[in-house]
PDB file of N, CA and C in Angstrom:
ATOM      1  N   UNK A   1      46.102   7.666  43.495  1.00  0.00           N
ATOM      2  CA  UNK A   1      44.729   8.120  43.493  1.00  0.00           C
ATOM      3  C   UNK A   1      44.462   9.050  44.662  1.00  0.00           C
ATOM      4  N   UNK A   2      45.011   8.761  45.866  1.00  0.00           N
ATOM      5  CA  UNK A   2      44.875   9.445  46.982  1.00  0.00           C
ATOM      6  C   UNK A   2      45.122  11.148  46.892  1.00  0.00           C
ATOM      7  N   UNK A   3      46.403  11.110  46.052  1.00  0.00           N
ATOM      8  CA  UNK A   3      46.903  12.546  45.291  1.00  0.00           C
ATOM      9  C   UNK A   3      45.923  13.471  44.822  1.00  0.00           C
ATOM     10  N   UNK A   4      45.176  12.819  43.850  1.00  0.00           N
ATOM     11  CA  UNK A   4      44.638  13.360  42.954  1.00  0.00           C
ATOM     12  C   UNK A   4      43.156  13.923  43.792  1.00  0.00           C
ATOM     13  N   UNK A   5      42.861  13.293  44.866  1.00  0.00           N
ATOM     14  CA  UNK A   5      42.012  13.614  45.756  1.00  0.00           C
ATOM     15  C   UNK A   5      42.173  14.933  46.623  1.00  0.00           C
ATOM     16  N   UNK A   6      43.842  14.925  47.076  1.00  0.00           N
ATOM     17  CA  UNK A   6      44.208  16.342  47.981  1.00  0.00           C
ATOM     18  C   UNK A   6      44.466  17.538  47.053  1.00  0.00           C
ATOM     19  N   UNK A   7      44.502  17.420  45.535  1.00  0.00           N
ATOM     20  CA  UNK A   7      44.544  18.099  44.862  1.00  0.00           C
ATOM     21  C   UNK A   7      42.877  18.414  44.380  1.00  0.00           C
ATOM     22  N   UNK A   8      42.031  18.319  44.413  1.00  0.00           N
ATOM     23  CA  UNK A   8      40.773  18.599  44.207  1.00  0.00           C
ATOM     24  C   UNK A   8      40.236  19.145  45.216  1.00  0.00           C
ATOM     25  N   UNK A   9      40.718  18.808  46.543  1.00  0.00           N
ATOM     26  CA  UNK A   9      39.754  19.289  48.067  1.00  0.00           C
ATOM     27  C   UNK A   9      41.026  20.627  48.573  1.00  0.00           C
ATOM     28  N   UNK A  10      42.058  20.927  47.483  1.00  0.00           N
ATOM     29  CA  UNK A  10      42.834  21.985  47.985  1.00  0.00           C
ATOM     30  C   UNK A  10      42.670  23.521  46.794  1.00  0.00           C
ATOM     31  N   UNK A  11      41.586  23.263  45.810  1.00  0.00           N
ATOM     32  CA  UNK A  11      41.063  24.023  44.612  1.00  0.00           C
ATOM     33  C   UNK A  11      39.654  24.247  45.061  1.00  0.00           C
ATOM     34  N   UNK A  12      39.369  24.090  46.111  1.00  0.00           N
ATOM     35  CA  UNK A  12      38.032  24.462  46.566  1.00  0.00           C
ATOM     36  C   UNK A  12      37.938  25.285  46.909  1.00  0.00           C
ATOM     37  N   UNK A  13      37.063  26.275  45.954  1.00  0.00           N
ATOM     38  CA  UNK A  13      36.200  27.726  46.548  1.00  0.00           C
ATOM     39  C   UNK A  13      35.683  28.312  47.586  1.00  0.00           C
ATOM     40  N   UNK A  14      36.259  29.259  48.192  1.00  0.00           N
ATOM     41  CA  UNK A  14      35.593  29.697  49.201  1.00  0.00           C
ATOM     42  C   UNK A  14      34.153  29.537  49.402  1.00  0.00           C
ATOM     43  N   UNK A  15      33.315  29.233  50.806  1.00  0.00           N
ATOM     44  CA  UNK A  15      32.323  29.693  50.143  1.00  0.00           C
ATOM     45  C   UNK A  15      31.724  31.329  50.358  1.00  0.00           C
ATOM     46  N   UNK A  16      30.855  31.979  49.627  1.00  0.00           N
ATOM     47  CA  UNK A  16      30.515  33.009  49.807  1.00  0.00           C
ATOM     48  C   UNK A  16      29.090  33.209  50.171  1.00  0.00           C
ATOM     49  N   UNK A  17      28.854  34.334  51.260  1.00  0.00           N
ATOM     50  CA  UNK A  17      27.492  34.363  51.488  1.00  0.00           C
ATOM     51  C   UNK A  17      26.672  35.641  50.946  1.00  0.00           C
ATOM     52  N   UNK A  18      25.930  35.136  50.785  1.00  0.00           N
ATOM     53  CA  UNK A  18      24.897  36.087  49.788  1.00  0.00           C
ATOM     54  C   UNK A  18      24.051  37.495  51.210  1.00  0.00           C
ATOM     55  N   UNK A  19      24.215  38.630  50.659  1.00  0.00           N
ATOM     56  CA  UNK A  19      23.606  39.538  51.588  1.00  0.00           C
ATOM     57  C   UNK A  19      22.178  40.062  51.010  1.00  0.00           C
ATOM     58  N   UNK A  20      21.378  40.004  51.697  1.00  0.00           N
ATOM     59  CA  UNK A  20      19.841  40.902  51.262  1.00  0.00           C
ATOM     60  C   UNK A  20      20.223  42.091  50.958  1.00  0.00           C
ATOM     61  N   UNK A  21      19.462  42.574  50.082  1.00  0.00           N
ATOM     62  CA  UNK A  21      19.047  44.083  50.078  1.00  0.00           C
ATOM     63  C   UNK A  21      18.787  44.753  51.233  1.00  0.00           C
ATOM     64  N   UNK A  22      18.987  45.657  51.469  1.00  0.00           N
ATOM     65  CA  UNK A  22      18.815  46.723  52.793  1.00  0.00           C
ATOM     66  C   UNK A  22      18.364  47.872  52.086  1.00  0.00           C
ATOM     67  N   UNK A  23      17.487  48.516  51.908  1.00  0.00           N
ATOM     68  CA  UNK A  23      16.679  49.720  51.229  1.00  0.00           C
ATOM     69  C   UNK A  23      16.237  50.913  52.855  1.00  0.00           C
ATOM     70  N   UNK A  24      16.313  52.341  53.097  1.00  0.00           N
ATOM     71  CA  UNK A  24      16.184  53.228  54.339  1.00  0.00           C
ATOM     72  C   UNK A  24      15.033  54.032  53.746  1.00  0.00           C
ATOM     73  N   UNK A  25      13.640  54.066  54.406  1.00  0.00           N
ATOM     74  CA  UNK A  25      13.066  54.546  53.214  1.00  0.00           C
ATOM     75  C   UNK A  25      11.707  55.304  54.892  1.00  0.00           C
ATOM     76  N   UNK A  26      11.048  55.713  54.547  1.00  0.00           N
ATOM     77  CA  UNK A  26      10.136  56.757  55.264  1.00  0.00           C
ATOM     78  C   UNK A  26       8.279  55.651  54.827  1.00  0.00           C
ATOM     79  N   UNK A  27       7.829  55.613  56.431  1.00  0.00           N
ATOM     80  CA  UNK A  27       6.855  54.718  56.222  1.00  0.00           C
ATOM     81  C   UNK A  27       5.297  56.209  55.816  1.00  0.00           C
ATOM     82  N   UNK A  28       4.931  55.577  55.052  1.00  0.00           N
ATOM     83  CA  UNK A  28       3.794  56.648  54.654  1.00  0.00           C
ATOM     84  C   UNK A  28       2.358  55.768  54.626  1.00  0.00           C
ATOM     85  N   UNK A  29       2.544  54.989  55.190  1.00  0.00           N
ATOM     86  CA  UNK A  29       0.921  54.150  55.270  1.00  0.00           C
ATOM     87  C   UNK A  29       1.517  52.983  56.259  1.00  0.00           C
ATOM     88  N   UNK A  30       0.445  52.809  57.224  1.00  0.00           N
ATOM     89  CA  UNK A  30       0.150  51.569  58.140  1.00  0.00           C
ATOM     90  C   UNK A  30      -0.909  51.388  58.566  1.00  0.00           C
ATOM     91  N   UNK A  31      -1.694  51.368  57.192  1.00  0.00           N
ATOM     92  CA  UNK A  31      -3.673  51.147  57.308  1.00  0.00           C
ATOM     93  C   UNK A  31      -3.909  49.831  57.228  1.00  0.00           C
ATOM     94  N   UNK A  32      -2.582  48.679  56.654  1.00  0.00           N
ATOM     95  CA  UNK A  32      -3.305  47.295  56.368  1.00  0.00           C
ATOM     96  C   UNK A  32      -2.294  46.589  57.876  1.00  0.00           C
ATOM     97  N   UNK A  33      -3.080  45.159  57.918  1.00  0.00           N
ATOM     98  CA  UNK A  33      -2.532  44.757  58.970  1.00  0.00           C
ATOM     99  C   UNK A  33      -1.308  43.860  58.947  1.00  0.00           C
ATOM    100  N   UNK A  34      -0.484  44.199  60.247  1.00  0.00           N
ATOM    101  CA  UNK A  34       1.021  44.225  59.503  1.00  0.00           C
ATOM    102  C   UNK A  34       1.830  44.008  58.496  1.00  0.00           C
ATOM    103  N   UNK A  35       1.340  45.561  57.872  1.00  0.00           N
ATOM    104  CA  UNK A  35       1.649  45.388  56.697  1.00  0.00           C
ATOM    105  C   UNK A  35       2.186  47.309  56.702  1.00  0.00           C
ATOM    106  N   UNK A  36       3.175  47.573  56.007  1.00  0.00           N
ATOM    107  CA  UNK A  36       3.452  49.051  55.816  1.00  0.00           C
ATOM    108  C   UNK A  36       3.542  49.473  54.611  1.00  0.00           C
ATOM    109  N   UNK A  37       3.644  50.648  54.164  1.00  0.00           N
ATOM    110  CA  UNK A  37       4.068  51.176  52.957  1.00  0.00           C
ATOM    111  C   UNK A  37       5.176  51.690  53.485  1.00  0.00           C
ATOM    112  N   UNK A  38       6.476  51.894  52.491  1.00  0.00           N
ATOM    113  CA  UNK A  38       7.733  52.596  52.701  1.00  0.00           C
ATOM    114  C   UNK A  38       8.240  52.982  51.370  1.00  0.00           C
ATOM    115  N   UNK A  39       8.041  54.197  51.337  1.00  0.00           N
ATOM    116  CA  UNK A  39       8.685  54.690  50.534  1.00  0.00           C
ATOM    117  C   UNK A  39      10.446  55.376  50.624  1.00  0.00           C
ATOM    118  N   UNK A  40      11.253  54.621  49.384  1.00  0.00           N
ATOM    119  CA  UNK A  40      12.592  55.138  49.407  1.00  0.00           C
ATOM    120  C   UNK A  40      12.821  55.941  48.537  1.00  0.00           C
ATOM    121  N   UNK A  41      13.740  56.985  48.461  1.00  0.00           N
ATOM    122  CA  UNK A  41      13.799  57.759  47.660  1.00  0.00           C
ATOM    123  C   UNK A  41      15.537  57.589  47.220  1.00  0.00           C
ATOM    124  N   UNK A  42      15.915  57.973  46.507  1.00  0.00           N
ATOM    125  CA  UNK A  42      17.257  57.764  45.626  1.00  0.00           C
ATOM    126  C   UNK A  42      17.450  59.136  44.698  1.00  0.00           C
ATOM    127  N   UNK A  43      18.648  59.403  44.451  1.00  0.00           N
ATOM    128  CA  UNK A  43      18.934  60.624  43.567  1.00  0.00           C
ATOM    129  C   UNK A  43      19.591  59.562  42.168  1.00  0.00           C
ATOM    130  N   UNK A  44      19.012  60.476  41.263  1.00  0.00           N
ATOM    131  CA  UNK A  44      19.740  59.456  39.930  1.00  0.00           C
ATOM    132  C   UNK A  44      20.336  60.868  39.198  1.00  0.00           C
ATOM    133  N   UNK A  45      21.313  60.502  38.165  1.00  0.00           N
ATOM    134  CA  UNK A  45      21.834  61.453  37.287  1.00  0.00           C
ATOM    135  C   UNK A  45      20.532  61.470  36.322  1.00  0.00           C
ATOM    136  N   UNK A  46      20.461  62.994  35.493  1.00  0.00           N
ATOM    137  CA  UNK A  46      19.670  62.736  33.936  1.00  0.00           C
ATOM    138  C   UNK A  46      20.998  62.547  32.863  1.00  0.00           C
ATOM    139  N   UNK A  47      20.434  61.791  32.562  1.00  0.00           N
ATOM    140  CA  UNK A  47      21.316  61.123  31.004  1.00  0.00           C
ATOM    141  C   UNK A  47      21.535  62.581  30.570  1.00  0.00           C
ATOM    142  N   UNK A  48      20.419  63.518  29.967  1.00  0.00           N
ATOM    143  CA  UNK A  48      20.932  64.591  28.875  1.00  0.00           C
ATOM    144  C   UNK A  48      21.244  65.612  29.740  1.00  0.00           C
ATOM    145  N   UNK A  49      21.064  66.124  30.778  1.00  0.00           N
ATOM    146  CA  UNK A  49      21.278  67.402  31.363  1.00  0.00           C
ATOM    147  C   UNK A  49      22.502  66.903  32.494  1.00  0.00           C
ATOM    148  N   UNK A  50      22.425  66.336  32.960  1.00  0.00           N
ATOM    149  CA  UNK A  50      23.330  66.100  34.188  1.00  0.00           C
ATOM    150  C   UNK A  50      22.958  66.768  35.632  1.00  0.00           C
ATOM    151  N   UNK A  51      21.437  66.681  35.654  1.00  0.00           N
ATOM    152  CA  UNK A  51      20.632  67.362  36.872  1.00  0.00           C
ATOM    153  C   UNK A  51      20.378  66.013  37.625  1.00  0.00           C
ATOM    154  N   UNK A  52      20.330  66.394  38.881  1.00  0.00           N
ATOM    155  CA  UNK A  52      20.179  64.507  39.799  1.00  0.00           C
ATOM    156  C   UNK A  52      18.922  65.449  40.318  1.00  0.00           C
ATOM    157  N   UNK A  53      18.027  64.266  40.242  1.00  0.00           N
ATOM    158  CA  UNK A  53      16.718  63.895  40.340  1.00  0.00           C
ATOM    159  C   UNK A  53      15.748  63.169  41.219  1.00  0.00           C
ATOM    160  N   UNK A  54      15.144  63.128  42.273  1.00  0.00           N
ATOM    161  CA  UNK A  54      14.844  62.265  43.251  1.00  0.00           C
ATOM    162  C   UNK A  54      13.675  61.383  42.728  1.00  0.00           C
ATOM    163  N   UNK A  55      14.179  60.284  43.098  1.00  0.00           N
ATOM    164  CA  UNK A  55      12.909  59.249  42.293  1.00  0.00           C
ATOM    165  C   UNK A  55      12.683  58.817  43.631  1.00  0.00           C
ATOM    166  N   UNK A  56      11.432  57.981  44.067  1.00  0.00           N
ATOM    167  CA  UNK A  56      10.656  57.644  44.861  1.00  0.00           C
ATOM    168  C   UNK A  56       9.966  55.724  44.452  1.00  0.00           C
ATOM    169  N   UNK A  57      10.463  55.243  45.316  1.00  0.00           N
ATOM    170  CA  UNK A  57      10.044  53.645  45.048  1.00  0.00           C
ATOM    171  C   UNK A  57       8.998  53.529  46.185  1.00  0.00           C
ATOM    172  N   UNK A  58       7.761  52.989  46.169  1.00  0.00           N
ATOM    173  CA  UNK A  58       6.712  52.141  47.249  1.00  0.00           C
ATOM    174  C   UNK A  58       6.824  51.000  47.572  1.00  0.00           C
ATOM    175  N   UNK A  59       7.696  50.408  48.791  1.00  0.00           N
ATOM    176  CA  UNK A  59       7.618  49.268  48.841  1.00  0.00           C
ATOM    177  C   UNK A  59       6.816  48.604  50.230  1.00  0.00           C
ATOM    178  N   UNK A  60       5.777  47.465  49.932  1.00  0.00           N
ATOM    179  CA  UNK A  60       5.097  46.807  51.033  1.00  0.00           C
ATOM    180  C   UNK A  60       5.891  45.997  51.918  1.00  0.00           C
ATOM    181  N   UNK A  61       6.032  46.244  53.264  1.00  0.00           N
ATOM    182  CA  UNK A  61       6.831  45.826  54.009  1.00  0.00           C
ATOM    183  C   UNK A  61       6.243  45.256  55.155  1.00  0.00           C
ATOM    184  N   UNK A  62       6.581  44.004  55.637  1.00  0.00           N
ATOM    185  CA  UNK A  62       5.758  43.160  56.196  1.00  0.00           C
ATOM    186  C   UNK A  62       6.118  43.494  57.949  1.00  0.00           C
ATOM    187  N   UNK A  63       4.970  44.069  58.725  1.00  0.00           N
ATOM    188  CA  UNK A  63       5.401  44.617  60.008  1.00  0.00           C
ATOM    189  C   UNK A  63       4.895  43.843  60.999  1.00  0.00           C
ATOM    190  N   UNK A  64       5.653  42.801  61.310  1.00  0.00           N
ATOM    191  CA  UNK A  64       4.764  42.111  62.579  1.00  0.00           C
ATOM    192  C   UNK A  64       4.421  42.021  63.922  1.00  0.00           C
ATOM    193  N   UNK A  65       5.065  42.887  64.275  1.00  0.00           N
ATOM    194  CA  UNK A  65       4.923  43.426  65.577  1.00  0.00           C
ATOM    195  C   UNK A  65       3.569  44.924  66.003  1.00  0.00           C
ATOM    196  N   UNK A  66       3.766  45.078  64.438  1.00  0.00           N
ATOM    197  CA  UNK A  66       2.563  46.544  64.557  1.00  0.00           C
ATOM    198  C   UNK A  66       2.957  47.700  65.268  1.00  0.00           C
ATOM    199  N   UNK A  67       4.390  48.301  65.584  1.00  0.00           N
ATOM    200  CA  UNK A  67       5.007  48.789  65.835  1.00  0.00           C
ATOM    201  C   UNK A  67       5.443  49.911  65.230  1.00  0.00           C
ATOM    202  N   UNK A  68       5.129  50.275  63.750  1.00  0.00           N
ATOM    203  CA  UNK A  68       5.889  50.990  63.176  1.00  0.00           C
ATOM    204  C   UNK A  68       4.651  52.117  62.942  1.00  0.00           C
ATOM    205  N   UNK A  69       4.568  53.463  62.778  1.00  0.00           N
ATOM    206  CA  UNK A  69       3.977  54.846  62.628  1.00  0.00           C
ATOM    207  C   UNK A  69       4.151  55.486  61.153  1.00  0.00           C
ATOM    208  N   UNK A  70       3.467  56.353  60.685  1.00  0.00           N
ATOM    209  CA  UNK A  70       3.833  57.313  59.817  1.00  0.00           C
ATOM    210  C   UNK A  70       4.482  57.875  60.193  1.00  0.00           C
ATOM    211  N   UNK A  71       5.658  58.372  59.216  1.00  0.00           N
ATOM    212  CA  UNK A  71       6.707  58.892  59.607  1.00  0.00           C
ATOM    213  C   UNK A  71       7.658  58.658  60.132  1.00  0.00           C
ATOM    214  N   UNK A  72       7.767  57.423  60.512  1.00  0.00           N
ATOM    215  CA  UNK A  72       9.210  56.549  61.280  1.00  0.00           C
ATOM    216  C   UNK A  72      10.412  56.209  59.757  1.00  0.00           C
ATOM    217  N   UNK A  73      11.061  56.414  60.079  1.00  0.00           N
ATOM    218  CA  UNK A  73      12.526  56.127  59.553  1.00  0.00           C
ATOM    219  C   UNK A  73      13.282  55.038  59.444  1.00  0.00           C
ATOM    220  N   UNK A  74      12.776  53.753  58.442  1.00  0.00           N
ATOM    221  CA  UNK A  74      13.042  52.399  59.018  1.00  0.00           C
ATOM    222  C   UNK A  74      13.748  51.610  58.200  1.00  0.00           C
ATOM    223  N   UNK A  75      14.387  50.828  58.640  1.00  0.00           N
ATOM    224  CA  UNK A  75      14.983  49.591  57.464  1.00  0.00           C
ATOM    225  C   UNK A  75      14.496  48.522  56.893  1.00  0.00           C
ATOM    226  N   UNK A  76      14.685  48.383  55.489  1.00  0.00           N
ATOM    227  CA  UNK A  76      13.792  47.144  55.198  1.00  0.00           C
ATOM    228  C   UNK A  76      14.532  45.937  54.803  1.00  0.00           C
ATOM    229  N   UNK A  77      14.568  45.111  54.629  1.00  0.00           N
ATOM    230  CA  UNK A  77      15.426  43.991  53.981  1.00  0.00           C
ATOM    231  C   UNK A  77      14.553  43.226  53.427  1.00  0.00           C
ATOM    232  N   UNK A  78      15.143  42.816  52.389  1.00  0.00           N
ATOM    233  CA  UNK A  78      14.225  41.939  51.611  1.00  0.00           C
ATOM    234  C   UNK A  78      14.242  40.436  51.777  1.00  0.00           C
ATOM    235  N   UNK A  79      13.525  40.065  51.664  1.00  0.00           N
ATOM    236  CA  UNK A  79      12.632  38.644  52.035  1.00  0.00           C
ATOM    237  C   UNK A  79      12.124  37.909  50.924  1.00  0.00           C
ATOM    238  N   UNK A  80      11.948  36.106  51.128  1.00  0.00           N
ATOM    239  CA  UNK A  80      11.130  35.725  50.128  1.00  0.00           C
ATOM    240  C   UNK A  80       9.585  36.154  50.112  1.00  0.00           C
ATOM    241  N   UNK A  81       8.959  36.064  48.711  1.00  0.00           N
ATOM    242  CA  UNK A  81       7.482  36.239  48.830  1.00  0.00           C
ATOM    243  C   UNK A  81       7.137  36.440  49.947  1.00  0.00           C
ATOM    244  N   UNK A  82       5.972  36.866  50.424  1.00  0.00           N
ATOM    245  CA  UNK A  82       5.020  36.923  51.705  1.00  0.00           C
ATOM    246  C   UNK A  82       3.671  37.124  51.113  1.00  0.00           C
ATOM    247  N   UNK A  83       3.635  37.592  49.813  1.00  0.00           N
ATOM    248  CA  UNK A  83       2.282  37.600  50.101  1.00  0.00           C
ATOM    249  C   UNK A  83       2.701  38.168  48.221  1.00  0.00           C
ATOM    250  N   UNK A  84       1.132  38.589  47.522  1.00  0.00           N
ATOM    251  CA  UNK A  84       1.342  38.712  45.760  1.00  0.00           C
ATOM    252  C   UNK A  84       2.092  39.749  45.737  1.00  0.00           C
ATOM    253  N   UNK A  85       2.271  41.105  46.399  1.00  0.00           N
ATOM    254  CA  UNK A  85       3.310  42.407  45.863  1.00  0.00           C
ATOM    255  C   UNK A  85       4.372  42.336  47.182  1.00  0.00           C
ATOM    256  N   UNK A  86       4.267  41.848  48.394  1.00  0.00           N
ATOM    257  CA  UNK A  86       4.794  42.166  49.440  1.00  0.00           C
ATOM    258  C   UNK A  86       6.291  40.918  49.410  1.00  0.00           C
ATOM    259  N   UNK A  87       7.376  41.650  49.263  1.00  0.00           N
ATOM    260  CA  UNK A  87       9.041  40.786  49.334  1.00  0.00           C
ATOM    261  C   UNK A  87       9.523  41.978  50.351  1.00  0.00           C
ATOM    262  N   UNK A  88       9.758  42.464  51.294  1.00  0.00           N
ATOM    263  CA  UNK A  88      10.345  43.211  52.253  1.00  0.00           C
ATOM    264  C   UNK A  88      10.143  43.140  53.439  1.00  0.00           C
ATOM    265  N   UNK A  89      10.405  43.022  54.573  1.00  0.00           N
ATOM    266  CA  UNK A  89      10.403  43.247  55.959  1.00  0.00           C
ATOM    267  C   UNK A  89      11.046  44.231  56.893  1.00  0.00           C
ATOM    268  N   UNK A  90      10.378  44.759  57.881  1.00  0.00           N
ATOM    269  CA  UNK A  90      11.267  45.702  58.721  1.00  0.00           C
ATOM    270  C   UNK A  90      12.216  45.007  59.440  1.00  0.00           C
ATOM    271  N   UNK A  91      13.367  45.994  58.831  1.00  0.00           N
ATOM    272  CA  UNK A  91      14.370  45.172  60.292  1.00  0.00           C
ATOM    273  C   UNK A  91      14.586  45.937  61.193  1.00  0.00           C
ATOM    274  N   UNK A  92      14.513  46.919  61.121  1.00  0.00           N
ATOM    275  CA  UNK A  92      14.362  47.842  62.336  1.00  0.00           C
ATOM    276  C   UNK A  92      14.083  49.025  62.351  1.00  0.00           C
ATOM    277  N   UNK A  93      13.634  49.902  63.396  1.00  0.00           N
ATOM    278  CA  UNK A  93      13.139  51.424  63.802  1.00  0.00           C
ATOM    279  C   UNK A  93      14.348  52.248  62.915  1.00  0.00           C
ATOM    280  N   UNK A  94      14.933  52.799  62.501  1.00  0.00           N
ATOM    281  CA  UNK A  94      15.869  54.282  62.663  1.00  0.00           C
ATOM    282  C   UNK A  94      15.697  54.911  63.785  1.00  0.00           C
ATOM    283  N   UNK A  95      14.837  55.498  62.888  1.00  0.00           N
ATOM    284  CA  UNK A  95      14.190  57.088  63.901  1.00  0.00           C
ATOM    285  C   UNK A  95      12.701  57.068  64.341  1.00  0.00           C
ATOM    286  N   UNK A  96      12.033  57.160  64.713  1.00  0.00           N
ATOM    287  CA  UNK A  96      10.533  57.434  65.507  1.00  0.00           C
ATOM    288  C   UNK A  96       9.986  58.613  65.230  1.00  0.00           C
ATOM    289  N   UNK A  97       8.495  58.434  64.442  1.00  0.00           N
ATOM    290  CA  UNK A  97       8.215  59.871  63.859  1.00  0.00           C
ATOM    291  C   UNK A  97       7.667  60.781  65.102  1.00  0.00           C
ATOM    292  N   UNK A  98       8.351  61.984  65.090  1.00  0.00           N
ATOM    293  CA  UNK A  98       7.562  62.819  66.969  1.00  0.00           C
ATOM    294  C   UNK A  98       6.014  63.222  66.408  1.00  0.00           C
ATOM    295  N   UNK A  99       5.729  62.835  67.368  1.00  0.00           N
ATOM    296  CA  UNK A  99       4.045  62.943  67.423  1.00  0.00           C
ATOM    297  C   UNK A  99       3.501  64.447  67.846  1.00  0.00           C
ATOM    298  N   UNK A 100       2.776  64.818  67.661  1.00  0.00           N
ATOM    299  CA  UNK A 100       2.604  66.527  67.484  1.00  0.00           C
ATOM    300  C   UNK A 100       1.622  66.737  69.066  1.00  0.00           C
TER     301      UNK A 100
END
């Protein structure tokens, strides 16, 4: 019986860890409180022409430090719920938008 035990605990699966989403996207609103808009943009192929295309996603990103500007260059990772549309958080600055 002992056997049949080192043979079950030697078929054991690695385990594997699961990574968040990471989305690089340009903040275009920080009117609500810590709270951002970030928009990412992505190139896709067209199915019939074969022209790549920039599509644009809005995602609410939860900023708690109040740190982040229009125009900053930032990372988001995704998160559970926070709130009814908001699953994202900043994880950090990129770039810093220059102020005029």
């Amino acid at each position: 019986m002992a056997k049949a035990e080192k043979k079950v605990a030697a078929k054991s699966e690695p385990v594997r860890v699961r990574r968040h989403k990471e989305r690089d996207g340009v903040v275009v609103s920080d009117k609500m409180t810590k709270t951002i808009v970030v928009a990412v943009t992505r190139q896709v192929k067209h199915g019939a022409y074969g022209k790549y295309i920039r599509r644009t996603k809005r995602y609410l990103a939860h900023d708690e430090k109040e740190q982040c500007d229009i125009g900053d260059l930032v990372r988001i990772v995704e998160t559970k719920p926070l709130s009814r549309h908001k699953r994202w958080m900043v994880q950090k600055i990129l770039t810093k938008a220059v102020q005029a």
